[in-house]
Protein backbone atom coordinates (compact mmCIF):
# COMPACT_ATOMS: atom_id res chain seq x y z
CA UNK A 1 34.26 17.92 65.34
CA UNK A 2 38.04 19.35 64.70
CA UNK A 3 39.89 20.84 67.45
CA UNK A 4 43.20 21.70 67.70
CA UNK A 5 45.10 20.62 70.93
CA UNK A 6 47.46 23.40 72.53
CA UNK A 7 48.67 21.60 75.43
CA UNK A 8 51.89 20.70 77.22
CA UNK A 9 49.97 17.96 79.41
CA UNK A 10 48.66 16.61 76.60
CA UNK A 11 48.66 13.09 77.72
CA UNK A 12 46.04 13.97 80.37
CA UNK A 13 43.22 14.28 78.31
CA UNK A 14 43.61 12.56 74.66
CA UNK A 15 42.14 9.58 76.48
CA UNK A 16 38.95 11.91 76.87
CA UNK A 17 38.88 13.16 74.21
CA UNK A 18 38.78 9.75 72.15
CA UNK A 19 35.87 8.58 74.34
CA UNK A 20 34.35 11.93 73.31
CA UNK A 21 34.62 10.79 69.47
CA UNK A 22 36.39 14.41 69.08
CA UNK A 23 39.13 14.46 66.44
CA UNK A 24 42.27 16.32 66.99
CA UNK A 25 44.12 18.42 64.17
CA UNK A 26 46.81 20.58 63.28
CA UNK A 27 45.41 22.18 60.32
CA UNK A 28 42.04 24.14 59.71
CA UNK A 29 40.13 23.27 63.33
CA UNK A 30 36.27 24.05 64.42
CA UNK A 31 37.74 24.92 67.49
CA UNK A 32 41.28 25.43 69.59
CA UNK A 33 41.47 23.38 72.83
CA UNK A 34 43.67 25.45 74.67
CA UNK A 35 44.73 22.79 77.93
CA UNK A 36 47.16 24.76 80.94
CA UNK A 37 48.07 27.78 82.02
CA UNK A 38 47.70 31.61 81.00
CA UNK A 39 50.60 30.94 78.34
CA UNK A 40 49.25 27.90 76.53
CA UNK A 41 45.76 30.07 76.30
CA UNK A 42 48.45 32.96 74.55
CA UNK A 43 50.07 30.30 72.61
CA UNK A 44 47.01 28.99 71.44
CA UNK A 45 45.71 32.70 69.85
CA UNK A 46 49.24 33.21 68.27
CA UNK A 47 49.29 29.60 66.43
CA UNK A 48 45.26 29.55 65.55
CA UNK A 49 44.64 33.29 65.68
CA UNK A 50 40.28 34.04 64.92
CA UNK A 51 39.77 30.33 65.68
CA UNK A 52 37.45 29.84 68.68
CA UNK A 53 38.64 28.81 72.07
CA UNK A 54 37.80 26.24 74.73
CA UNK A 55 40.51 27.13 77.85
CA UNK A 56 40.65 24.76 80.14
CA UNK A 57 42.96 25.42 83.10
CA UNK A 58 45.21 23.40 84.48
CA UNK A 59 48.40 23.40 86.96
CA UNK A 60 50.23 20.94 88.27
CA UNK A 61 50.86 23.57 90.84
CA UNK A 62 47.28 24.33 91.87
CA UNK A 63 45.44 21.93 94.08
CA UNK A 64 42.23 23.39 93.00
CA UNK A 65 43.08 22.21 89.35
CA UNK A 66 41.55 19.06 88.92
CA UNK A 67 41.65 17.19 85.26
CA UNK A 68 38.42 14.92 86.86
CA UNK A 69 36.26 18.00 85.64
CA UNK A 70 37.79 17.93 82.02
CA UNK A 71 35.52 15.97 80.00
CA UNK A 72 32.08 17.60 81.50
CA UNK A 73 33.80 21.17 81.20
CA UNK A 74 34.21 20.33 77.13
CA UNK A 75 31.31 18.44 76.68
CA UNK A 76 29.48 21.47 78.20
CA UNK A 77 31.52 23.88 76.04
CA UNK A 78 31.28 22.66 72.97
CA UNK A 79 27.11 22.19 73.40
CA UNK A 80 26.95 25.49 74.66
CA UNK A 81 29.14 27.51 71.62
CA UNK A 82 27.70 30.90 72.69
């Protein structure tokens, strides 16, 4: 699997996403991985417009936000493509 990472906290997850055996790319993805706030999910449509996305919010801000959930939310997402 190809995704494209959009992601200012990018250091967060690529740990995950290595244990997940998904590979990340700049060019031509399966799917966009859109990691942050409302702007990075914008960002994300402008740079890989058509392409599929898996938002996953975060903020440093939030205390709800919690990166723990990351790897079941995209392991959910991307078994569950509807």
């Amino acid at each position: 699997m190809r995704i494209a990472l959009v992601s200012n906290k990018s250091e967060l997850i690529k740990k995950d996403l290595k244990e997940l055996d998904i590979q990340t790319v700049k060019k031509n993805p399966d799917y966009v991985l859109a990691f942050g706030g409302d702007g990075t999910l914008l960002a994300s449509e402008e740079k890989y417009p058509g392409v599929p996305k898996i938002f996953i919010y975060y903020s440093g801000t939030c205390l709800k936000c919690s990166v723990g959930d990351f790897k079941h939310a995209l392991k959910f997402a991307l078994e569950n493509p509807e």
